[in-house]
PDB file of N, CA and C in Angstrom:
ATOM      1  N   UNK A   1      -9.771  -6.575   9.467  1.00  0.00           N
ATOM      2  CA  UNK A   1      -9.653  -6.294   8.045  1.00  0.00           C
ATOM      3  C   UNK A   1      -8.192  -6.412   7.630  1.00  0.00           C
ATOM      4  N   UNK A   2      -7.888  -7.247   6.480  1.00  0.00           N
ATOM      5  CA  UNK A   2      -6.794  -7.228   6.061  1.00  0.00           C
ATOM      6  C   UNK A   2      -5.844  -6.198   5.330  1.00  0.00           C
ATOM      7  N   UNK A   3      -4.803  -5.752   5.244  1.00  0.00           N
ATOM      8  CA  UNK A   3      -3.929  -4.919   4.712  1.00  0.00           C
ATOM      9  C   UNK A   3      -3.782  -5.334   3.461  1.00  0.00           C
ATOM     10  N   UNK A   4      -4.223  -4.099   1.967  1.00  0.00           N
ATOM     11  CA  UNK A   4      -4.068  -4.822   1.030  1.00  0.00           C
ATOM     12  C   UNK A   4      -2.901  -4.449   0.149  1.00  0.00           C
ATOM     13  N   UNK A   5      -2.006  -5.260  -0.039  1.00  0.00           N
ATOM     14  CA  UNK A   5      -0.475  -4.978  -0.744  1.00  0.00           C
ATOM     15  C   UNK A   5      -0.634  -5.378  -2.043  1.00  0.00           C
ATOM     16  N   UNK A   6      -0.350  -4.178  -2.462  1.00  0.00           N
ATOM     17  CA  UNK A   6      -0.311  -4.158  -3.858  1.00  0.00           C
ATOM     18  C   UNK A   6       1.707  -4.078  -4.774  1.00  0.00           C
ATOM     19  N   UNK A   7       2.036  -5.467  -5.193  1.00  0.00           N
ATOM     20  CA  UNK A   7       3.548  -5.588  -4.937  1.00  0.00           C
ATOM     21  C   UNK A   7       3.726  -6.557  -6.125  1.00  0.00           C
ATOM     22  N   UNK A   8       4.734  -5.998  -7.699  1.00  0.00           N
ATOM     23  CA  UNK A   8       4.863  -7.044  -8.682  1.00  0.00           C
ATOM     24  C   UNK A   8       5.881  -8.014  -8.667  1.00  0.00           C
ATOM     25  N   UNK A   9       6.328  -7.682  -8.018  1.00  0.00           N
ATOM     26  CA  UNK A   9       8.004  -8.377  -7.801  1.00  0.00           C
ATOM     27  C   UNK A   9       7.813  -9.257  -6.671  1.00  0.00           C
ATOM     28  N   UNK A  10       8.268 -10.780  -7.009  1.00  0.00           N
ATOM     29  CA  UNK A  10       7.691 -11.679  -6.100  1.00  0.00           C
ATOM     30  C   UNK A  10       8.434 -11.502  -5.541  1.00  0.00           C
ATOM     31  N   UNK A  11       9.805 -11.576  -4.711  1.00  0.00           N
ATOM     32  CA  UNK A  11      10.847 -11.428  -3.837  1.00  0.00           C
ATOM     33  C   UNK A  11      10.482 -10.358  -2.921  1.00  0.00           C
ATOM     34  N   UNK A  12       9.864  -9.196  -3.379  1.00  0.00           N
ATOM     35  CA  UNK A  12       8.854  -7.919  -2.228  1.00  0.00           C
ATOM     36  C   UNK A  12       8.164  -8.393  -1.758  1.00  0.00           C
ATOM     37  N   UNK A  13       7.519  -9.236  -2.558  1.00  0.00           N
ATOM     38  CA  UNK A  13       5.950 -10.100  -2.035  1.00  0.00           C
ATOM     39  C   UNK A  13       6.232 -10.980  -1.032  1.00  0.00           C
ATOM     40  N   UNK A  14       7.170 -11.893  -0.791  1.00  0.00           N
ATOM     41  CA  UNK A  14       7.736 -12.670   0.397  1.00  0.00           C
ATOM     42  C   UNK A  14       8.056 -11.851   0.965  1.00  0.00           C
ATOM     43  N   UNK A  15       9.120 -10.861   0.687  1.00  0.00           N
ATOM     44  CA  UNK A  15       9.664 -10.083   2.173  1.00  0.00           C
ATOM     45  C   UNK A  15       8.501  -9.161   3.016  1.00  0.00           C
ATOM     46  N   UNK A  16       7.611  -8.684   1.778  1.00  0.00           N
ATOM     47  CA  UNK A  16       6.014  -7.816   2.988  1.00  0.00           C
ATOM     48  C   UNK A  16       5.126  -9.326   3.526  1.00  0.00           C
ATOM     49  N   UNK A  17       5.182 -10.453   3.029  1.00  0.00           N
ATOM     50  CA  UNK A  17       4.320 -11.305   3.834  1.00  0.00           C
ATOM     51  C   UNK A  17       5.045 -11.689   5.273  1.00  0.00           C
ATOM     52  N   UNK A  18       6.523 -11.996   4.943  1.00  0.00           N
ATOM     53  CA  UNK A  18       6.975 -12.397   6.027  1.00  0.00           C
ATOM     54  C   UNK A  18       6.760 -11.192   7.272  1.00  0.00           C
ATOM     55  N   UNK A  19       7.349  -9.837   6.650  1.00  0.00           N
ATOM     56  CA  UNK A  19       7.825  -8.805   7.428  1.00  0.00           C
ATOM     57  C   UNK A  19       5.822  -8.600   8.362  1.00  0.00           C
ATOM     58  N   UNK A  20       4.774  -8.328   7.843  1.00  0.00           N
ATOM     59  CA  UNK A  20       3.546  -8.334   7.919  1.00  0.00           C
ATOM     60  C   UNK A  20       3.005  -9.749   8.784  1.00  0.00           C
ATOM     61  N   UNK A  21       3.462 -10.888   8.935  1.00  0.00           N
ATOM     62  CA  UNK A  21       3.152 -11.841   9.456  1.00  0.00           C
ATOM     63  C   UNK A  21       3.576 -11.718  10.442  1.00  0.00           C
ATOM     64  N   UNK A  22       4.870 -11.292  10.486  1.00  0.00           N
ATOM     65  CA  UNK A  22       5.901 -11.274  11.830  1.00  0.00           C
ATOM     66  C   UNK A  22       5.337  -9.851  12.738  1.00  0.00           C
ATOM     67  N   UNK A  23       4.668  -8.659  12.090  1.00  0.00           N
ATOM     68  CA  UNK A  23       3.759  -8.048  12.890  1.00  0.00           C
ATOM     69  C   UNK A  23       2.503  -7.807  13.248  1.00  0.00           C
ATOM     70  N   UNK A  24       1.914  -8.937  12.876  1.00  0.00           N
ATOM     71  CA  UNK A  24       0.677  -9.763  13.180  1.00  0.00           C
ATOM     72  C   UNK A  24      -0.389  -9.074  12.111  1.00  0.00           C
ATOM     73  N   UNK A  25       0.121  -8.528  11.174  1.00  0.00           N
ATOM     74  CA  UNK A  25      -1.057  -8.446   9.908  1.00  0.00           C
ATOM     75  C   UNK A  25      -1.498  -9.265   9.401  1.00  0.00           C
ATOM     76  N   UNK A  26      -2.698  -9.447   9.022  1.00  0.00           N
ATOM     77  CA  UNK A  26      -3.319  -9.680   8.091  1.00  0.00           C
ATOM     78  C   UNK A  26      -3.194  -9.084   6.673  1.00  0.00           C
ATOM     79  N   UNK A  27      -2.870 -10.188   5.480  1.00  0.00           N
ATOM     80  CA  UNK A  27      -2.651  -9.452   3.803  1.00  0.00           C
ATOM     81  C   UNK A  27      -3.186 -10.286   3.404  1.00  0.00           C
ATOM     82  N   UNK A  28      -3.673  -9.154   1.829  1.00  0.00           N
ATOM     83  CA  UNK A  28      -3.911  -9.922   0.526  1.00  0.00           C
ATOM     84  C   UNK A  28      -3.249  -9.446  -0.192  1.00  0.00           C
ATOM     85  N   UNK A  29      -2.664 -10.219  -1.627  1.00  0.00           N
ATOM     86  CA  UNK A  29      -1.632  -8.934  -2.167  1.00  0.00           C
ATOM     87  C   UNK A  29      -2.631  -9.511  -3.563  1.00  0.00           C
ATOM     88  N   UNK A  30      -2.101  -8.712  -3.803  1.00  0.00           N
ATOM     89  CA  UNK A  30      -2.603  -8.279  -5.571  1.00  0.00           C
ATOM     90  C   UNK A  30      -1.241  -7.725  -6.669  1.00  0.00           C
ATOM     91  N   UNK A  31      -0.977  -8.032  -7.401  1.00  0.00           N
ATOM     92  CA  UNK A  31       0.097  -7.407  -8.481  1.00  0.00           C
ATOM     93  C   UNK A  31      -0.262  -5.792  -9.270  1.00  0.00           C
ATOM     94  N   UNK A  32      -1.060  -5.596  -9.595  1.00  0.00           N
ATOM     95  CA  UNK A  32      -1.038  -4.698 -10.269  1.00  0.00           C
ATOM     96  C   UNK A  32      -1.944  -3.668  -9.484  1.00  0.00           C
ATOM     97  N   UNK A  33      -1.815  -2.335 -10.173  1.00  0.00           N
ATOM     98  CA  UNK A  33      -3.171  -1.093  -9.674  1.00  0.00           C
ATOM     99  C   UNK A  33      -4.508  -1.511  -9.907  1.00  0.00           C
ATOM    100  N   UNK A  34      -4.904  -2.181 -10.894  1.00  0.00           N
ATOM    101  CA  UNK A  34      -6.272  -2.986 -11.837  1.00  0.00           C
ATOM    102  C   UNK A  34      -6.398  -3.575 -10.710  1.00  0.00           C
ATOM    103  N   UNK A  35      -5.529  -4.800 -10.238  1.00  0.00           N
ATOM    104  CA  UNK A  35      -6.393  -5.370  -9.274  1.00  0.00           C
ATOM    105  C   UNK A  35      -6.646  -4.922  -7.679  1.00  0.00           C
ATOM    106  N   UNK A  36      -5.907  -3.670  -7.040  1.00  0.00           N
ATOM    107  CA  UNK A  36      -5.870  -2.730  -6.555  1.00  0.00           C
ATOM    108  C   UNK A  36      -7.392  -2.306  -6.393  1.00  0.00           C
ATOM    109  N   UNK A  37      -7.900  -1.771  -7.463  1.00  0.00           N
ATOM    110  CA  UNK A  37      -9.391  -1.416  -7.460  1.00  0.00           C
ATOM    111  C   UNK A  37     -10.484  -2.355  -7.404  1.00  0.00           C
ATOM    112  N   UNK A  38     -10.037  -3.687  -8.511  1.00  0.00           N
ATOM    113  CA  UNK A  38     -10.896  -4.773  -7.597  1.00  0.00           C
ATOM    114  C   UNK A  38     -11.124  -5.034  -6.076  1.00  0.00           C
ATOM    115  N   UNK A  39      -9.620  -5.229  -5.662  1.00  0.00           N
ATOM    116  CA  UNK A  39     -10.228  -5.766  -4.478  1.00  0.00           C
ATOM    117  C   UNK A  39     -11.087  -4.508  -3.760  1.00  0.00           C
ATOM    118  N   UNK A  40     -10.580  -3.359  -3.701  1.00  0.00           N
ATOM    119  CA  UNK A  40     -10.841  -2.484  -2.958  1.00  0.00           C
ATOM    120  C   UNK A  40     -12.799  -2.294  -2.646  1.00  0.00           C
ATOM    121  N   UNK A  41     -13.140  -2.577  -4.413  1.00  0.00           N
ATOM    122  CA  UNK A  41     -14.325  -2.454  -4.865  1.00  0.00           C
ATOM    123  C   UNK A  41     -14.880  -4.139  -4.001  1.00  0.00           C
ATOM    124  N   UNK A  42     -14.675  -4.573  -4.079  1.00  0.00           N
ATOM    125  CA  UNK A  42     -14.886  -6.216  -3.654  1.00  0.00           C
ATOM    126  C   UNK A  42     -15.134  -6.156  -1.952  1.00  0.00           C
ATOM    127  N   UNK A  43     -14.321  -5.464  -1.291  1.00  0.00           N
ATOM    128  CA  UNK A  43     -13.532  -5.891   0.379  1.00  0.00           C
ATOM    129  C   UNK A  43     -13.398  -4.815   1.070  1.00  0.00           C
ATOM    130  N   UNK A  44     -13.613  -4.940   2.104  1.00  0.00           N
ATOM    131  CA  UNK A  44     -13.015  -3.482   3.269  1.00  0.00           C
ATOM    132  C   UNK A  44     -11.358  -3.933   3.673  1.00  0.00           C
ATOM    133  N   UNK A  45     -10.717  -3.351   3.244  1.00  0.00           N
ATOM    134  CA  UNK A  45      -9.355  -3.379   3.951  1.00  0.00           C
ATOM    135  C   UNK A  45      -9.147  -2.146   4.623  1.00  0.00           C
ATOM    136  N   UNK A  46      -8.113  -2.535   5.895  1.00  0.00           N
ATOM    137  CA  UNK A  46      -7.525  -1.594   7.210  1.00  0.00           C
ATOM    138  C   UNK A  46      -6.768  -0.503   6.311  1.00  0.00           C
ATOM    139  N   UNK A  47      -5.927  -0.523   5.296  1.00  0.00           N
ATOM    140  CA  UNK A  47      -5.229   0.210   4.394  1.00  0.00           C
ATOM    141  C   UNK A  47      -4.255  -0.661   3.680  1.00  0.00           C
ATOM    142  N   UNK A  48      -3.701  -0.057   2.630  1.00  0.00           N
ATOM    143  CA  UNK A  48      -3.427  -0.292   0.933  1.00  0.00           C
ATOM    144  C   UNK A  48      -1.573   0.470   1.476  1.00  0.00           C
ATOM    145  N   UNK A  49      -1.114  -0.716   1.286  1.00  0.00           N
ATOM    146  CA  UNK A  49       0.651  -0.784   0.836  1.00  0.00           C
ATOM    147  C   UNK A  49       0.860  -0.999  -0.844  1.00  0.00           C
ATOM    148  N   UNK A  50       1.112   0.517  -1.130  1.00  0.00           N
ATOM    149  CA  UNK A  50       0.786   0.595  -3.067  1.00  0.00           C
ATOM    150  C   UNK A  50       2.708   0.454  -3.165  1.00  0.00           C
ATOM    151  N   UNK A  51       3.001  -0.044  -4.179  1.00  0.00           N
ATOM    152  CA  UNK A  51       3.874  -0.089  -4.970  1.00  0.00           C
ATOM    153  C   UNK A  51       4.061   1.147  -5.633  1.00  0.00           C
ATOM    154  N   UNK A  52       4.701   2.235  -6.511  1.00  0.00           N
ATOM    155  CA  UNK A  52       3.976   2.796  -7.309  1.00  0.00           C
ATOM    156  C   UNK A  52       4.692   2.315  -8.497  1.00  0.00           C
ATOM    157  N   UNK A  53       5.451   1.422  -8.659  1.00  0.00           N
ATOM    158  CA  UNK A  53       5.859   1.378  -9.977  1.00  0.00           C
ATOM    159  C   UNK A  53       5.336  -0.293 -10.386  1.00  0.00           C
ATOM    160  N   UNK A  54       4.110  -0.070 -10.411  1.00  0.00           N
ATOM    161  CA  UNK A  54       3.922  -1.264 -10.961  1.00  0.00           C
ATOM    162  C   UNK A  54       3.010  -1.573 -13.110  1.00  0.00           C
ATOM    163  N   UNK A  55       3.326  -2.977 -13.221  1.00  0.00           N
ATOM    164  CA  UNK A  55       2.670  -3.066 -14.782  1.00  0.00           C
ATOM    165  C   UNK A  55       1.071  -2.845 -14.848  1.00  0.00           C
ATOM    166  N   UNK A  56       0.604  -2.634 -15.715  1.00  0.00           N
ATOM    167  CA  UNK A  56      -0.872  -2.284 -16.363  1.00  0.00           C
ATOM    168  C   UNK A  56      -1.444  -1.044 -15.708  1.00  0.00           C
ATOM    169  N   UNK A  57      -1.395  -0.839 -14.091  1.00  0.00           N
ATOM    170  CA  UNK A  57      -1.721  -0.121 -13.679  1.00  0.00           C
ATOM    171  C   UNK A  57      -0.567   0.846 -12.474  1.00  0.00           C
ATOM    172  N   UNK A  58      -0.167   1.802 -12.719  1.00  0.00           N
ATOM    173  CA  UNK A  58       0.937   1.901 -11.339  1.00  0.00           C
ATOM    174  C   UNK A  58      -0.065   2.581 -10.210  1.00  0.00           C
ATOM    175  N   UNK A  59       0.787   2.442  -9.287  1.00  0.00           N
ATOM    176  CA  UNK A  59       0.611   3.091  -8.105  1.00  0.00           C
ATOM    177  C   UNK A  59      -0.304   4.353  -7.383  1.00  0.00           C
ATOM    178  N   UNK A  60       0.500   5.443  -8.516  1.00  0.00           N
ATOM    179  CA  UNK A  60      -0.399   6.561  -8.404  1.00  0.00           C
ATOM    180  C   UNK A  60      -1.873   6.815  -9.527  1.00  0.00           C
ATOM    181  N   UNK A  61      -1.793   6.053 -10.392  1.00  0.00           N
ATOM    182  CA  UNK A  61      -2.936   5.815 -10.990  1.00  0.00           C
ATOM    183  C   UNK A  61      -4.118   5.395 -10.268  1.00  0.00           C
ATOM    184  N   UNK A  62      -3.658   4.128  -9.520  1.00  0.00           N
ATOM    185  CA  UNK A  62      -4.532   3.399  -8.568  1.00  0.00           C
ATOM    186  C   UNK A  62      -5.001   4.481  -7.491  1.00  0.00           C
ATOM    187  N   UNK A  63      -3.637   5.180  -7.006  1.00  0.00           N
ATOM    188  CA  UNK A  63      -4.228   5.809  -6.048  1.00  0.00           C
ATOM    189  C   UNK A  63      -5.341   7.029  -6.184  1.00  0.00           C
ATOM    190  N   UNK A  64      -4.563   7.870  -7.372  1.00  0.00           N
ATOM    191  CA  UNK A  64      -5.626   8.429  -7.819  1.00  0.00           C
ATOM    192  C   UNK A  64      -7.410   8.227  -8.195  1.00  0.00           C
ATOM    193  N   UNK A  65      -7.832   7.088  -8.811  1.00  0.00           N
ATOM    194  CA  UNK A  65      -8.757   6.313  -8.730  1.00  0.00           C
ATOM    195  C   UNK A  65      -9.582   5.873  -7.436  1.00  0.00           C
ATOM    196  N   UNK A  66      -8.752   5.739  -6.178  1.00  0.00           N
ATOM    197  CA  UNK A  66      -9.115   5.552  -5.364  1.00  0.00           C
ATOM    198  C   UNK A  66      -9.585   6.644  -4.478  1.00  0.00           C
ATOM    199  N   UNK A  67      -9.254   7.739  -4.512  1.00  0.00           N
ATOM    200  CA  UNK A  67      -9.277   8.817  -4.409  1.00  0.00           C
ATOM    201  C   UNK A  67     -10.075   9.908  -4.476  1.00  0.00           C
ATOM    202  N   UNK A  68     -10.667   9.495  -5.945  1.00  0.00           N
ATOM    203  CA  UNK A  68     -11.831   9.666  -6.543  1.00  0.00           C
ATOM    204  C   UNK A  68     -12.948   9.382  -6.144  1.00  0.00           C
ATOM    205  N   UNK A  69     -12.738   7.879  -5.827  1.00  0.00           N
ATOM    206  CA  UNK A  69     -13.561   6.922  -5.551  1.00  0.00           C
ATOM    207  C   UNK A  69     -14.537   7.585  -4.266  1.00  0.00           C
ATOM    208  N   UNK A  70     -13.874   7.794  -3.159  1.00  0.00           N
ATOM    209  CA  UNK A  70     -13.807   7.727  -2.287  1.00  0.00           C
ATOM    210  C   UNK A  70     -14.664   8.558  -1.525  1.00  0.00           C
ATOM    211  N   UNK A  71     -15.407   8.792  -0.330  1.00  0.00           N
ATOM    212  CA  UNK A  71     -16.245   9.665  -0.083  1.00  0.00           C
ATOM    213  C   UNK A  71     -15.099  10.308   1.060  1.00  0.00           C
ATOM    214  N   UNK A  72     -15.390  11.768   1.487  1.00  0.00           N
ATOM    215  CA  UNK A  72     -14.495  12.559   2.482  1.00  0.00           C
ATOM    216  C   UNK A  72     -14.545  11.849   3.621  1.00  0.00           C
ATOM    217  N   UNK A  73     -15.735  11.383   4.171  1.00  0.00           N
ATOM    218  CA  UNK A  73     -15.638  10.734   5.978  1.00  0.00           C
ATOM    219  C   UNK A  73     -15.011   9.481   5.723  1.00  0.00           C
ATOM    220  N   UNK A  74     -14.764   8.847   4.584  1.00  0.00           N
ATOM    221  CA  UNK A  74     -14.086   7.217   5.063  1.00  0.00           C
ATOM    222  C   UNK A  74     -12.787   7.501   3.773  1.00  0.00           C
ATOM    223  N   UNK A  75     -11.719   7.154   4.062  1.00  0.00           N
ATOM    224  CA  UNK A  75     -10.406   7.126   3.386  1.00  0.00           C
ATOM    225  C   UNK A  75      -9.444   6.510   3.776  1.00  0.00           C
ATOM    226  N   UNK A  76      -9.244   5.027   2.581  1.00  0.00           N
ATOM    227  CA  UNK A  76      -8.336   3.998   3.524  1.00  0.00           C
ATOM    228  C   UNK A  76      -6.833   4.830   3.298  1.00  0.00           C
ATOM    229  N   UNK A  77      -6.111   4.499   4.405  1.00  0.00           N
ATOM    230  CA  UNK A  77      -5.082   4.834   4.282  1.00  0.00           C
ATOM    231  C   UNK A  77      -4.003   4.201   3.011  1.00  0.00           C
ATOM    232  N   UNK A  78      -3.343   4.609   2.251  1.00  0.00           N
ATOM    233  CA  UNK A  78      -2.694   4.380   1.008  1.00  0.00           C
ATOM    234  C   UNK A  78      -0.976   4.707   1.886  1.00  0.00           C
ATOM    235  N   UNK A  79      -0.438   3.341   1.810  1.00  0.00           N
ATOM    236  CA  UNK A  79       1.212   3.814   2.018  1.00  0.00           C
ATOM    237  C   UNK A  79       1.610   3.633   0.913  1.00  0.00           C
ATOM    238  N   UNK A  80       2.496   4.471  -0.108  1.00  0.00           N
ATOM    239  CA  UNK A  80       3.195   4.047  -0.824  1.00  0.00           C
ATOM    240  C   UNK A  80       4.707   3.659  -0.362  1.00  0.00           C
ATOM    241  N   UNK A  81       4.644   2.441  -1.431  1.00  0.00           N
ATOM    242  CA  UNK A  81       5.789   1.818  -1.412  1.00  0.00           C
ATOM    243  C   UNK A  81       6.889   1.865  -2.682  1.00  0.00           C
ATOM    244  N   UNK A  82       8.055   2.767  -2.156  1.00  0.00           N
ATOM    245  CA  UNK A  82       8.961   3.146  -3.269  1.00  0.00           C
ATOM    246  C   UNK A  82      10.298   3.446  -3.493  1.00  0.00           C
ATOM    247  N   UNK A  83      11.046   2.888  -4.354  1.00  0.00           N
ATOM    248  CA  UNK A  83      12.349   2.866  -4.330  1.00  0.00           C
ATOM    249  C   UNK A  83      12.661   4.382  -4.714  1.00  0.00           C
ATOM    250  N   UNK A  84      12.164   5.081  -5.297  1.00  0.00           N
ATOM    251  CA  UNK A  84      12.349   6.788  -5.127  1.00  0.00           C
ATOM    252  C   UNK A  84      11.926   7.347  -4.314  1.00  0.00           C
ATOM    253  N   UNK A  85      12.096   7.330  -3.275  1.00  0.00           N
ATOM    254  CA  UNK A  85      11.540   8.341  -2.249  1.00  0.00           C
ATOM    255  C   UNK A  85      12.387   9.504  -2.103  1.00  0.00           C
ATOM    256  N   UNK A  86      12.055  10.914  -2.643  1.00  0.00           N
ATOM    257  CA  UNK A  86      12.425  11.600  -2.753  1.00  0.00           C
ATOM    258  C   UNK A  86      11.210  12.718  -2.477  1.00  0.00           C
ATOM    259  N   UNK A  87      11.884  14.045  -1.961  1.00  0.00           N
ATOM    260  CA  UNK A  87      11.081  15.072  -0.843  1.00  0.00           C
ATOM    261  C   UNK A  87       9.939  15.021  -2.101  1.00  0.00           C
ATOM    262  N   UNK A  88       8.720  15.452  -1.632  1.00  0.00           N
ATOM    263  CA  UNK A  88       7.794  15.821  -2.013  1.00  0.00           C
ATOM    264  C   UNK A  88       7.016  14.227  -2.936  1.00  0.00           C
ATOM    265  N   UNK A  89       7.725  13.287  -2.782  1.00  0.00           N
ATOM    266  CA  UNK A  89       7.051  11.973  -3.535  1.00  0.00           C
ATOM    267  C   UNK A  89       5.838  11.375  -2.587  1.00  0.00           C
ATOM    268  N   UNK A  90       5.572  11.526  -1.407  1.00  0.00           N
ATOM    269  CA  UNK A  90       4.239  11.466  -0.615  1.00  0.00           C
ATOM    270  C   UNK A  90       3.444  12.489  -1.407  1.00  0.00           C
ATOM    271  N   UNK A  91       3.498  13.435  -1.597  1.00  0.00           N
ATOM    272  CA  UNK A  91       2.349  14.605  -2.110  1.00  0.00           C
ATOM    273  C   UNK A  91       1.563  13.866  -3.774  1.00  0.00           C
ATOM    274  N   UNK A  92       2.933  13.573  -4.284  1.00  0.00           N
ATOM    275  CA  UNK A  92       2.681  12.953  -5.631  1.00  0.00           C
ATOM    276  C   UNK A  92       2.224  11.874  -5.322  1.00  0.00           C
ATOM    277  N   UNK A  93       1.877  11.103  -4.784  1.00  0.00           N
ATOM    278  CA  UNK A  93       1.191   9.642  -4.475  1.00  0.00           C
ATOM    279  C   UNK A  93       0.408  10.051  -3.957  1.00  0.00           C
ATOM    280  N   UNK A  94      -0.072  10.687  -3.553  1.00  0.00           N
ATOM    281  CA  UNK A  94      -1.994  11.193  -3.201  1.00  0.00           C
ATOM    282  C   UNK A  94      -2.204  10.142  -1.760  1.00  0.00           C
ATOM    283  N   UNK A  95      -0.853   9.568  -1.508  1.00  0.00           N
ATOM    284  CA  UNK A  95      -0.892   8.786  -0.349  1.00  0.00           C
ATOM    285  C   UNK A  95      -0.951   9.544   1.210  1.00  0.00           C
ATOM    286  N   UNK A  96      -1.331   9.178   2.248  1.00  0.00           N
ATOM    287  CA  UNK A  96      -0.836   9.053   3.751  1.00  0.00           C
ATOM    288  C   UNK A  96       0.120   9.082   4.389  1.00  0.00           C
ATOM    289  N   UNK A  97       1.087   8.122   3.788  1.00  0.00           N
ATOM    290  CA  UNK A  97       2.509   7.967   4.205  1.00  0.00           C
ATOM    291  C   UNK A  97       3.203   7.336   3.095  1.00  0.00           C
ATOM    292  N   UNK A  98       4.355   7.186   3.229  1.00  0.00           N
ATOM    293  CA  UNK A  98       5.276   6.492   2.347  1.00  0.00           C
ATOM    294  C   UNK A  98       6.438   5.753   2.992  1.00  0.00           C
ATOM    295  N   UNK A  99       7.084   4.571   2.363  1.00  0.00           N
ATOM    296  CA  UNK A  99       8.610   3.983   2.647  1.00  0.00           C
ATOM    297  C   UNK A  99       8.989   3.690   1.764  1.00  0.00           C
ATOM    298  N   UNK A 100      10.558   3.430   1.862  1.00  0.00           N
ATOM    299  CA  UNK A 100      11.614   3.334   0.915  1.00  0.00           C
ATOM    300  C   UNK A 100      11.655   2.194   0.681  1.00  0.00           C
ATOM    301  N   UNK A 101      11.713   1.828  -0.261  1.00  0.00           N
ATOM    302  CA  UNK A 101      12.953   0.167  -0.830  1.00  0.00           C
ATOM    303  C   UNK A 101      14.088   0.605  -0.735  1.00  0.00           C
ATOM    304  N   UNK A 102      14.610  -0.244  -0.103  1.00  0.00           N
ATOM    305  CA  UNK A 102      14.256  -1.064   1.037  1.00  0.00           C
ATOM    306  C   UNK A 102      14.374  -1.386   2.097  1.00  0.00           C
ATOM    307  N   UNK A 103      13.051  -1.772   2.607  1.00  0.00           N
ATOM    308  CA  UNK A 103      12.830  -1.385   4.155  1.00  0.00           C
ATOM    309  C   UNK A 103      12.816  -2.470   5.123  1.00  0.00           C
ATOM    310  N   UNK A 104      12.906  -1.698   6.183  1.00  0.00           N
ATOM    311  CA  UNK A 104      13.196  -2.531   7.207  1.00  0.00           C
ATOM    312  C   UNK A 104      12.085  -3.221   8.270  1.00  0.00           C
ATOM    313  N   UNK A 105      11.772  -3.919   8.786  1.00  0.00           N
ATOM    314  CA  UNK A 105      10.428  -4.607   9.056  1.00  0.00           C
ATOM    315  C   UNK A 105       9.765  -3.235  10.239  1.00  0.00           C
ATOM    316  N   UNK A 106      11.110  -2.470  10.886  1.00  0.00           N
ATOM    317  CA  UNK A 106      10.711  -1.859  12.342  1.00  0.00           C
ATOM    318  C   UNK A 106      10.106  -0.506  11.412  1.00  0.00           C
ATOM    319  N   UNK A 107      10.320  -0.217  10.214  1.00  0.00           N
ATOM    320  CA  UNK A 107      10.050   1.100   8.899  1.00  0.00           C
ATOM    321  C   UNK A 107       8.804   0.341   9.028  1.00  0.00           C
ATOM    322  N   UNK A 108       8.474  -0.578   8.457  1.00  0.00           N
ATOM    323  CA  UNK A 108       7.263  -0.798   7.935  1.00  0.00           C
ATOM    324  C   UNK A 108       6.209  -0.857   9.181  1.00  0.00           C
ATOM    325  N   UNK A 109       6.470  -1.317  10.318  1.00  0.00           N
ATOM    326  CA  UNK A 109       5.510  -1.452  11.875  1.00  0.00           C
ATOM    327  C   UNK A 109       5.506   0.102  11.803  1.00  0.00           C
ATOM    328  N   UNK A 110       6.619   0.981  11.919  1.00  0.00           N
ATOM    329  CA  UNK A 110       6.307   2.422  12.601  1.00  0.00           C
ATOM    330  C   UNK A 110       5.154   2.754  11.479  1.00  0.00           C
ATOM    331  N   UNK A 111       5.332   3.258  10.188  1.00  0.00           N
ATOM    332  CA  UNK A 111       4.255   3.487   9.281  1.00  0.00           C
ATOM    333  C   UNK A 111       3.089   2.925   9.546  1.00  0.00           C
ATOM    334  N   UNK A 112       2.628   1.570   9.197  1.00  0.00           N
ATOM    335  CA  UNK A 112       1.437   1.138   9.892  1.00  0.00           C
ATOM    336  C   UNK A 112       0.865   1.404  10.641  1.00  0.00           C
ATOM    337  N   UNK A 113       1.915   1.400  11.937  1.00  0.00           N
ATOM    338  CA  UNK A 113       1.416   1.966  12.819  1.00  0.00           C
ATOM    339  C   UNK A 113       0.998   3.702  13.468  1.00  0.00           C
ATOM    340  N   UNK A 114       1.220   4.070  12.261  1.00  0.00           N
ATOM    341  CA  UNK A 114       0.178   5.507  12.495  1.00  0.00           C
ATOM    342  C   UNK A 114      -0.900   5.373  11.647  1.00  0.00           C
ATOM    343  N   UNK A 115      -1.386   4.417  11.246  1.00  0.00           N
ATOM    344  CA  UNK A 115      -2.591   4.412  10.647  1.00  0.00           C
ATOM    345  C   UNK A 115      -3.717   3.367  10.941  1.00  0.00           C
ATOM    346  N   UNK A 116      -2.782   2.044  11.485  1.00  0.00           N
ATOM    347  CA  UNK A 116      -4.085   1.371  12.229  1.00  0.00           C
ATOM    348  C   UNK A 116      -3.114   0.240  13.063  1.00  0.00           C
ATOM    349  N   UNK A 117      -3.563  -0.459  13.384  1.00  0.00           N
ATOM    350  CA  UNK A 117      -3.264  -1.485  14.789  1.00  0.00           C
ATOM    351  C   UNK A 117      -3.568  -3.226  13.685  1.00  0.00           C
ATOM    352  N   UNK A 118      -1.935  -3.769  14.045  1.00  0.00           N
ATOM    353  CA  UNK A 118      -2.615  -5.421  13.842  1.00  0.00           C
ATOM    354  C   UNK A 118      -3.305  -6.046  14.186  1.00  0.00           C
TER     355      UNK A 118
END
């Protein structure tokens, strides 16, 4: 199952494909939270690399939604991805884990890697 990155800024979007290729993920990315819930609704993904500051829909909106969504025994893992990372901004993202902008490819493997395997 692919990792689904949710990322508006194309220059992020190359650096998580490359950084994600180079640790043998599988991605789909999507731009906004809106399409966030499509795919989610559409696809089984391994877990969701959210942006939270993204257009039409952000981050914690999506996540929230997803959240909702969601039944207690199955819950994809949600990393947010964020240039504020500041104490208590995992709690506010209703996420799993979180990383900073900007990160470093061995940041992004350790995170992943407490939540699933390439």
């Amino acid at each position: 199952m692919p990792v689904l990155v949710a990322e508006d800024n194309p220059d992020n979007t190359e650096l998580l494909q490359v950084a994600l290729d180079e640790l043998g993920y599988r991605a789909e990315f999507v731009e906004d939270g809106e399409q966030v819930l499509q795919a989610t609704g559409q696809d089984e993904c391994s877990a969701i690399v959210m942006d939270m500051q993204m257009p039409v829909m952000d981050g914690l909106a999506a996540s929230r939604a997803i959240r909702e969504s969601e039944s207690t025994s199955h819950r994809i893992p949600i990393i947010a991805l964020t240039a504020n990372a500041m104490d208590g901004d995992r709690e506010k993202c209703l996420t799993g884990d979180y990383t900073s902008k900007p990160f470093t490819v061995e940041q992004l493997s350790a995170v992943l890697g407490r939540w699933i395997r390439p």
